[in-house]
PDB file of N, CA and C in Angstrom:
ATOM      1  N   UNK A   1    -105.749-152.140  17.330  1.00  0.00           N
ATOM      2  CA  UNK A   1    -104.565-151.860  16.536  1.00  0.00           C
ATOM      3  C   UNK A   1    -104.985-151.159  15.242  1.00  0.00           C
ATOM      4  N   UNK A   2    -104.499-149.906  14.949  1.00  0.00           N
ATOM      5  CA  UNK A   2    -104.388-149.373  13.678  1.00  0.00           C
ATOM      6  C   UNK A   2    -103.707-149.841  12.599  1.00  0.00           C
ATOM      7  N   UNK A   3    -104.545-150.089  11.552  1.00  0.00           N
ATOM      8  CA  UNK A   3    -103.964-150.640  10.377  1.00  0.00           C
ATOM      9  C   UNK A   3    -103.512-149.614   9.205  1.00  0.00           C
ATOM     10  N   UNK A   4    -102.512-149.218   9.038  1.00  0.00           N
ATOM     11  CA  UNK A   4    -101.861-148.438   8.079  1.00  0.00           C
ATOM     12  C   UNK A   4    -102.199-148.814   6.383  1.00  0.00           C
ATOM     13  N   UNK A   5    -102.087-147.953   5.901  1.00  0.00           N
ATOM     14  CA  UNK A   5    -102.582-148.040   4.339  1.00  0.00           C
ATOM     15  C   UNK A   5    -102.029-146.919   3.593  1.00  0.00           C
ATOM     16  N   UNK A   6    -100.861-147.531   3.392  1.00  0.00           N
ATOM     17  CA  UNK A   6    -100.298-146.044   2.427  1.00  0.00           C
ATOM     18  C   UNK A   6    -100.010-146.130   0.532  1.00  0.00           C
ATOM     19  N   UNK A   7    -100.190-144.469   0.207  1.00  0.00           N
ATOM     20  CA  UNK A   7    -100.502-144.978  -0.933  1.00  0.00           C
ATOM     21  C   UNK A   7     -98.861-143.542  -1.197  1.00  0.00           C
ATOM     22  N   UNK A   8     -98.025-143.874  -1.965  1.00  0.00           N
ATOM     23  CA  UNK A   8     -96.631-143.582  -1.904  1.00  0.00           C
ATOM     24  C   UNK A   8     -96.392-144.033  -3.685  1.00  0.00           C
ATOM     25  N   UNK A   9     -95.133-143.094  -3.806  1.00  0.00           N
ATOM     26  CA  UNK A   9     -95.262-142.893  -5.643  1.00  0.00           C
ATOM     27  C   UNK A   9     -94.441-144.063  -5.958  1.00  0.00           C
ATOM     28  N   UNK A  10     -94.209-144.363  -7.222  1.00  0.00           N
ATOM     29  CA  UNK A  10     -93.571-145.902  -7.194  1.00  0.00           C
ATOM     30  C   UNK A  10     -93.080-145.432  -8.851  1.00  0.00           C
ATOM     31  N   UNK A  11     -91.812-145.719  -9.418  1.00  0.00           N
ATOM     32  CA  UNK A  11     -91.669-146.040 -10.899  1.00  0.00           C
ATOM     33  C   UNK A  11     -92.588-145.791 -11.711  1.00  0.00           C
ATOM     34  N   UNK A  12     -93.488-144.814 -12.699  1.00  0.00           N
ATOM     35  CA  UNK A  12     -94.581-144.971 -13.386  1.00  0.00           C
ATOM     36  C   UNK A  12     -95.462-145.078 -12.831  1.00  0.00           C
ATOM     37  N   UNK A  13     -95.806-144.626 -11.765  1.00  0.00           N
ATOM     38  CA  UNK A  13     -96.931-144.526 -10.968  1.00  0.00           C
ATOM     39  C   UNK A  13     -97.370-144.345  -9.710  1.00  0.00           C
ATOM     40  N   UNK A  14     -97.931-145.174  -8.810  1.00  0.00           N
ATOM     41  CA  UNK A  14     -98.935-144.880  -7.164  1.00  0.00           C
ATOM     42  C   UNK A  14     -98.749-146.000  -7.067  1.00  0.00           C
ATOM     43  N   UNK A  15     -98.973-146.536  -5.666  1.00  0.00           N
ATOM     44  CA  UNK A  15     -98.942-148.014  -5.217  1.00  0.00           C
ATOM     45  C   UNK A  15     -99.537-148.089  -4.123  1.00  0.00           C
ATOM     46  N   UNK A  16    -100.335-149.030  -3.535  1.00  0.00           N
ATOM     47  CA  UNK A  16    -101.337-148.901  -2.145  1.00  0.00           C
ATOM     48  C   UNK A  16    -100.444-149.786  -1.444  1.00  0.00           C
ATOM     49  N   UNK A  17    -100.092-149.501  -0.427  1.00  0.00           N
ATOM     50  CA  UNK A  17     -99.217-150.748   0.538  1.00  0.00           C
ATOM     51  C   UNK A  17    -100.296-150.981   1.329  1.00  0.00           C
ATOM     52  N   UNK A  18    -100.177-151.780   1.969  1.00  0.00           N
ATOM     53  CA  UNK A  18    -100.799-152.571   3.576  1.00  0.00           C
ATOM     54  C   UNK A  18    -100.204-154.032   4.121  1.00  0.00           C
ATOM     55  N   UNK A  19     -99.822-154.442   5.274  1.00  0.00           N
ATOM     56  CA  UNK A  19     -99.712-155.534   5.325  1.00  0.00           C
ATOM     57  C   UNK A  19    -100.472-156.682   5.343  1.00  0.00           C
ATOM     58  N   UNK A  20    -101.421-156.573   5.080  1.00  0.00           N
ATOM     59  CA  UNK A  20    -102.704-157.113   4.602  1.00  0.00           C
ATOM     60  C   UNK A  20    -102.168-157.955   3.081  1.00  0.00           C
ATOM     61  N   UNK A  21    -101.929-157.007   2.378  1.00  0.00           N
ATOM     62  CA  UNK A  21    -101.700-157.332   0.943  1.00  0.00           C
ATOM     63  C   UNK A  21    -100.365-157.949   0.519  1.00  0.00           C
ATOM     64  N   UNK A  22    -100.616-158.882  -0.067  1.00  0.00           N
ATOM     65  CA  UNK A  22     -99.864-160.197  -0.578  1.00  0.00           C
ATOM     66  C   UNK A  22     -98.682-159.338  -1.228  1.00  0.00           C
ATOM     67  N   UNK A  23     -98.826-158.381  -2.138  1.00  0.00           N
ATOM     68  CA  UNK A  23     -98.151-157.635  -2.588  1.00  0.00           C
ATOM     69  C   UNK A  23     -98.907-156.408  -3.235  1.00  0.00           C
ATOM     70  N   UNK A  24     -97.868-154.972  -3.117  1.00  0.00           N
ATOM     71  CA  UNK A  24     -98.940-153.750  -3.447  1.00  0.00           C
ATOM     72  C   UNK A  24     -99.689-153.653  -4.663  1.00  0.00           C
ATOM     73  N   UNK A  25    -100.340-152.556  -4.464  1.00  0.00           N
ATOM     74  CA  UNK A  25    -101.531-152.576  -5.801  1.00  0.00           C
ATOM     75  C   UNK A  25    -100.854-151.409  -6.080  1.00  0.00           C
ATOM     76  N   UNK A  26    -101.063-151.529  -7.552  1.00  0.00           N
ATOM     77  CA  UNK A  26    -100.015-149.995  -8.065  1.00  0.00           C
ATOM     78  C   UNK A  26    -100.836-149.526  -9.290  1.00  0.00           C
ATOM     79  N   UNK A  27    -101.113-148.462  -9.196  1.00  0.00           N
ATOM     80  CA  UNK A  27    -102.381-147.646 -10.445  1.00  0.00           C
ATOM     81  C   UNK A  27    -101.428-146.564 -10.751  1.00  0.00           C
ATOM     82  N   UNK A  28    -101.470-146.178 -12.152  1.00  0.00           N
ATOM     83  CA  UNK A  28    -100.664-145.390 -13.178  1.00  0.00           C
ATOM     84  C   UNK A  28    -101.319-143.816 -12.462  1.00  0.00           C
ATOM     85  N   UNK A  29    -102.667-143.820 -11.811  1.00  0.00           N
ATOM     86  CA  UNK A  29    -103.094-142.266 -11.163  1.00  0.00           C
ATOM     87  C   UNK A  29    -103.226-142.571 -10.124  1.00  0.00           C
ATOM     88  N   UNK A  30    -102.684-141.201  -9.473  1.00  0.00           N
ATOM     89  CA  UNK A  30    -102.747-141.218  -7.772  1.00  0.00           C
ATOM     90  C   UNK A  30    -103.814-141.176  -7.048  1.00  0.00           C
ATOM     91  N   UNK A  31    -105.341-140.994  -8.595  1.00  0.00           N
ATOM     92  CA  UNK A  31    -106.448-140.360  -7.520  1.00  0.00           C
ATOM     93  C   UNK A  31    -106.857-142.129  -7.764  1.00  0.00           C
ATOM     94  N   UNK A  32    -106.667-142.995  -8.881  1.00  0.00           N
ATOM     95  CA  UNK A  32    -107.536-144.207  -8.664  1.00  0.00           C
ATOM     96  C   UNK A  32    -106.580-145.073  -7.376  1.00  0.00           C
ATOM     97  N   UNK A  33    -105.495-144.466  -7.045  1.00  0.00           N
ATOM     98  CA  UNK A  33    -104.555-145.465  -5.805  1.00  0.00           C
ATOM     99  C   UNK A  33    -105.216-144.735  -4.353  1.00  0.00           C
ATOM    100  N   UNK A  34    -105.525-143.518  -4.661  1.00  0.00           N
ATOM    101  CA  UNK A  34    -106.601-143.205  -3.626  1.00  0.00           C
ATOM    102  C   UNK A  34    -107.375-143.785  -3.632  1.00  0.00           C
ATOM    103  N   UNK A  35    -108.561-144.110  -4.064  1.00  0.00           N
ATOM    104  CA  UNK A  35    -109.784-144.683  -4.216  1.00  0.00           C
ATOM    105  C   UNK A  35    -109.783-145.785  -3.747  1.00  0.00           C
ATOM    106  N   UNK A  36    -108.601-146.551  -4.289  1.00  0.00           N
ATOM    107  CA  UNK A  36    -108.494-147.862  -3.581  1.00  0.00           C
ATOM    108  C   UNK A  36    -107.810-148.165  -2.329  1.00  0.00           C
ATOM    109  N   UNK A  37    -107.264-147.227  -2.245  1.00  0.00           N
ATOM    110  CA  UNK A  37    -106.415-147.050  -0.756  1.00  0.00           C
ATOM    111  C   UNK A  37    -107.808-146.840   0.082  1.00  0.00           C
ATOM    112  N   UNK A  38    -108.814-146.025  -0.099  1.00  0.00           N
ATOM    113  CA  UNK A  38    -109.854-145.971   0.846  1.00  0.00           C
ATOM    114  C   UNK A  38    -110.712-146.790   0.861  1.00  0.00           C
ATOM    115  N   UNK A  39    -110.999-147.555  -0.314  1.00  0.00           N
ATOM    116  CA  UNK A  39    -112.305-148.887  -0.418  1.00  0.00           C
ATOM    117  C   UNK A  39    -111.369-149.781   0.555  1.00  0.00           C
ATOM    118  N   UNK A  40    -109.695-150.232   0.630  1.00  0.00           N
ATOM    119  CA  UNK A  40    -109.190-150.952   1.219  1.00  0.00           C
ATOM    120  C   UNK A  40    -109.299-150.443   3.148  1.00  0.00           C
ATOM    121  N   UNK A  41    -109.668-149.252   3.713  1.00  0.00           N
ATOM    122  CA  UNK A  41    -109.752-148.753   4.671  1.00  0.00           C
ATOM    123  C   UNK A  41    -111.426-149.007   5.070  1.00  0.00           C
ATOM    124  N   UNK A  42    -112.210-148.728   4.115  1.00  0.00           N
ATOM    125  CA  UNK A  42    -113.539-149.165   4.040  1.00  0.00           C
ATOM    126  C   UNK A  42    -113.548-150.606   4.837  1.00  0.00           C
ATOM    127  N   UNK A  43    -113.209-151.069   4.215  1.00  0.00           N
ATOM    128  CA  UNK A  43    -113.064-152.728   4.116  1.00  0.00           C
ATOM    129  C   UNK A  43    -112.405-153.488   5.862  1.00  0.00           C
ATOM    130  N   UNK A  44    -111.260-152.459   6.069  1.00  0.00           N
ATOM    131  CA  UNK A  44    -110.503-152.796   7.022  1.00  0.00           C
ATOM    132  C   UNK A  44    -111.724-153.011   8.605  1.00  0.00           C
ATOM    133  N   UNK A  45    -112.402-151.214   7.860  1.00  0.00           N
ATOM    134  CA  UNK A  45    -113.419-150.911   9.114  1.00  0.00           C
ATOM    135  C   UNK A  45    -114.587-151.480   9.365  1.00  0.00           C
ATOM    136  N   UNK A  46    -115.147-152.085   8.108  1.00  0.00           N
ATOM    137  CA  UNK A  46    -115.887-152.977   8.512  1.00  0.00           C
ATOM    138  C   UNK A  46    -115.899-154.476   9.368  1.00  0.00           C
ATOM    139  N   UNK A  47    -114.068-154.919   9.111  1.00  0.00           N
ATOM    140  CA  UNK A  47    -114.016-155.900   9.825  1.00  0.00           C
ATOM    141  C   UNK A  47    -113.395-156.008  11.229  1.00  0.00           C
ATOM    142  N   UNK A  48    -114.110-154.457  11.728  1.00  0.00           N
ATOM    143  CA  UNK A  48    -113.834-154.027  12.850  1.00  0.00           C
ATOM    144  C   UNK A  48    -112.382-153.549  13.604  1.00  0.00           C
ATOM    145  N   UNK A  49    -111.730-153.441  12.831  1.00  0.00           N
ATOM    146  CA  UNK A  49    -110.268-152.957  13.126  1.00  0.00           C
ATOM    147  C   UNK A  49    -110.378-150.967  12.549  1.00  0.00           C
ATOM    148  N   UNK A  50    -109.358-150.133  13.169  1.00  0.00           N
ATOM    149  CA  UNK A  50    -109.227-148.810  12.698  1.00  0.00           C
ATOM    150  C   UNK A  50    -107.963-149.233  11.249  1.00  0.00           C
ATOM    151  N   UNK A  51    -108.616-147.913  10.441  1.00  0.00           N
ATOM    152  CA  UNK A  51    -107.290-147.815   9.300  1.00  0.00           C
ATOM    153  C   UNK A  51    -107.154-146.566   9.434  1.00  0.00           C
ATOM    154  N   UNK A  52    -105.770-145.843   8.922  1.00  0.00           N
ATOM    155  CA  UNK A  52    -105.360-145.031   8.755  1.00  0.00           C
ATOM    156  C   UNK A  52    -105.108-145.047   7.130  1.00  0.00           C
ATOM    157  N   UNK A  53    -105.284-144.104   6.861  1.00  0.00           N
ATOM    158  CA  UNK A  53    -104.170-144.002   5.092  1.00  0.00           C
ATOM    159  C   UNK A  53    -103.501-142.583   5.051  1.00  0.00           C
ATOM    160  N   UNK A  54    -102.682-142.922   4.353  1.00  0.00           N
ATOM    161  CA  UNK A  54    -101.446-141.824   4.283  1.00  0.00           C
ATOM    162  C   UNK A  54    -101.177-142.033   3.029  1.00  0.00           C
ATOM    163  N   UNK A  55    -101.132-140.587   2.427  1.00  0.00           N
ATOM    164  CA  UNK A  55    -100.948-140.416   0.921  1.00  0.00           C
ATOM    165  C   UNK A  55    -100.207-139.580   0.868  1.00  0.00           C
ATOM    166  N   UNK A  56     -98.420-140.089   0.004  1.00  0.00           N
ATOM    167  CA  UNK A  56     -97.611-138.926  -0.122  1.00  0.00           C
ATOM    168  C   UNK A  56     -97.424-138.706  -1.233  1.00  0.00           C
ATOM    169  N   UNK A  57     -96.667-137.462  -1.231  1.00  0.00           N
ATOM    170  CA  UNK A  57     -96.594-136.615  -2.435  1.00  0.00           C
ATOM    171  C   UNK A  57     -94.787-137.875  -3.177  1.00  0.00           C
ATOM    172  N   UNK A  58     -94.730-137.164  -3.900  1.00  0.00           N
ATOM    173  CA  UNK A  58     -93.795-137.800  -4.811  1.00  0.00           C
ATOM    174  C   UNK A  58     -92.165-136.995  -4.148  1.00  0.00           C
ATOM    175  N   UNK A  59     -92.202-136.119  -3.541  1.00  0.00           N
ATOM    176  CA  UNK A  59     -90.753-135.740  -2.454  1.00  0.00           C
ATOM    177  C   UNK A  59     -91.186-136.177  -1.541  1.00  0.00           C
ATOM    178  N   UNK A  60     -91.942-137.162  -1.209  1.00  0.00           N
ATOM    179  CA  UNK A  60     -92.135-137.605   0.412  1.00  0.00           C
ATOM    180  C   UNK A  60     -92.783-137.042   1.355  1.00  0.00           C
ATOM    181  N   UNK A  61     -93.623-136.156   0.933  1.00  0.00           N
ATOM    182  CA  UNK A  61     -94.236-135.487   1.714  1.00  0.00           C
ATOM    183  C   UNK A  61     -95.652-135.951   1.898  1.00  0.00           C
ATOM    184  N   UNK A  62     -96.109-136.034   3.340  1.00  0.00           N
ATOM    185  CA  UNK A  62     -97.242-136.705   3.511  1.00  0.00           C
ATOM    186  C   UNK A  62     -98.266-135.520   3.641  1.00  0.00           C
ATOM    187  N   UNK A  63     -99.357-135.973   2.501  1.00  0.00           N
ATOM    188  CA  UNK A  63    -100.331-134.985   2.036  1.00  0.00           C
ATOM    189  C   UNK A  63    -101.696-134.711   2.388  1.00  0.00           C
ATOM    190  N   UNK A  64    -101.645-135.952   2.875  1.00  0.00           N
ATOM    191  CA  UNK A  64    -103.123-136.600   3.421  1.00  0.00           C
ATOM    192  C   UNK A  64    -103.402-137.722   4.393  1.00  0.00           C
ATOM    193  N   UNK A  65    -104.385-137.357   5.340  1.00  0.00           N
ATOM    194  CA  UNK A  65    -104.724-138.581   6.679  1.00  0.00           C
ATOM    195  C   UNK A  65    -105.920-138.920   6.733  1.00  0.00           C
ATOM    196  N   UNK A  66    -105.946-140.100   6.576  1.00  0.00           N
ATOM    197  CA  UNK A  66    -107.422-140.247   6.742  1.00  0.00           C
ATOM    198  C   UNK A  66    -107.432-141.495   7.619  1.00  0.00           C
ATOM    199  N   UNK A  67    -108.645-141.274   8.678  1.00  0.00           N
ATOM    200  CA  UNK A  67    -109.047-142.547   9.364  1.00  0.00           C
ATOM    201  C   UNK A  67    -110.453-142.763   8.519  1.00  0.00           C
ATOM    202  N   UNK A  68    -110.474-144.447   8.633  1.00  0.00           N
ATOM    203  CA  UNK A  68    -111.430-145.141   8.961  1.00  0.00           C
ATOM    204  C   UNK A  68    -112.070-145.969   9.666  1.00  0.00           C
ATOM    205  N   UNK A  69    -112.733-145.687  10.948  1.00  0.00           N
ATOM    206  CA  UNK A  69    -113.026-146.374  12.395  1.00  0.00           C
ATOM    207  C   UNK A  69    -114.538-147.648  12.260  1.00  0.00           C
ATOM    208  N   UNK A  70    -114.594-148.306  13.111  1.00  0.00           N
ATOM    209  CA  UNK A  70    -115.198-149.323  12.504  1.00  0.00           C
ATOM    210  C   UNK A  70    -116.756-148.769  13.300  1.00  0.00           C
ATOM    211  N   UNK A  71    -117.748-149.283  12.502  1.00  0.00           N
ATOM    212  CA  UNK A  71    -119.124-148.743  13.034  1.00  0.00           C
ATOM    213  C   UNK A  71    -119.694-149.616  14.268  1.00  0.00           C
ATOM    214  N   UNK A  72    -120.072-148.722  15.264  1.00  0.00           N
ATOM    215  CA  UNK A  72    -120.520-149.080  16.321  1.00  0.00           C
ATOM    216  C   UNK A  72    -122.227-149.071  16.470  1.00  0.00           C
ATOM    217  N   UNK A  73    -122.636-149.954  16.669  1.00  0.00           N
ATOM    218  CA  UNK A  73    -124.157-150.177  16.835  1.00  0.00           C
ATOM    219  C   UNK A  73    -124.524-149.805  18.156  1.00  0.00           C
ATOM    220  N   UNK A  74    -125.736-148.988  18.463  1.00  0.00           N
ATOM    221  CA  UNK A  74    -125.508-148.426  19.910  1.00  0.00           C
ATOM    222  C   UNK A  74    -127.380-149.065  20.023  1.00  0.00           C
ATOM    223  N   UNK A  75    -127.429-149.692  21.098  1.00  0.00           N
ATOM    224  CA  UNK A  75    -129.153-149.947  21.502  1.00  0.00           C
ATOM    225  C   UNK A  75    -129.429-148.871  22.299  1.00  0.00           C
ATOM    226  N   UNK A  76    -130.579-148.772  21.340  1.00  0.00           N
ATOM    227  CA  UNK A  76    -131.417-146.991  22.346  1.00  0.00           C
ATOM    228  C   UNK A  76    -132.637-148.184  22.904  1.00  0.00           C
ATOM    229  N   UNK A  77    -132.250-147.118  24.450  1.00  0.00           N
ATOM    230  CA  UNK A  77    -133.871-147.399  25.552  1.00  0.00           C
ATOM    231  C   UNK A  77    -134.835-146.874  24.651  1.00  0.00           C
ATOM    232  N   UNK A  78    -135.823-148.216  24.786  1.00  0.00           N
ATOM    233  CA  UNK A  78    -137.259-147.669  24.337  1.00  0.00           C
ATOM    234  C   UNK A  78    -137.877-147.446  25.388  1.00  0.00           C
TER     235      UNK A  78
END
């Protein structure tokens, strides 16, 4: 299951949604609600689930996609 992570304009600012989160995280700049929108996708992928994030513009327009897929350990033949 893909876990969504969107970061969408809010009153005075950016806000990171996920349903993960108790309630959103909201930063006065869109690039630090990025940042954390992706450490939170980071995070997702390490605990082995996919994230998506979606970052829109302030008319609703979606600006940006990003996956983060979880790392796969592969055993090489010796």
């Amino acid at each position: 299951m893909v876990q969504i992570v969107s970061v969408i304009p809010v009153s005075g600012g950016w806000a990171v949604n996920n349903k993960a989160l108790a309630a959103p995280m909201v930063f006065l700049s869109g690039a630090k609600a990025e940042a954390a929108a992706r450490r939170l996708g980071e995070t997702i992928a390490r605990r082995g689930e996919t994230a998506e994030i979606r970052v829109y513009l302030r008319d609703g327009t979606l600006v940006g996609r990003f996956v983060c897929t979880p790392m796969v350990e592969l055993e090489l033949a010796g």
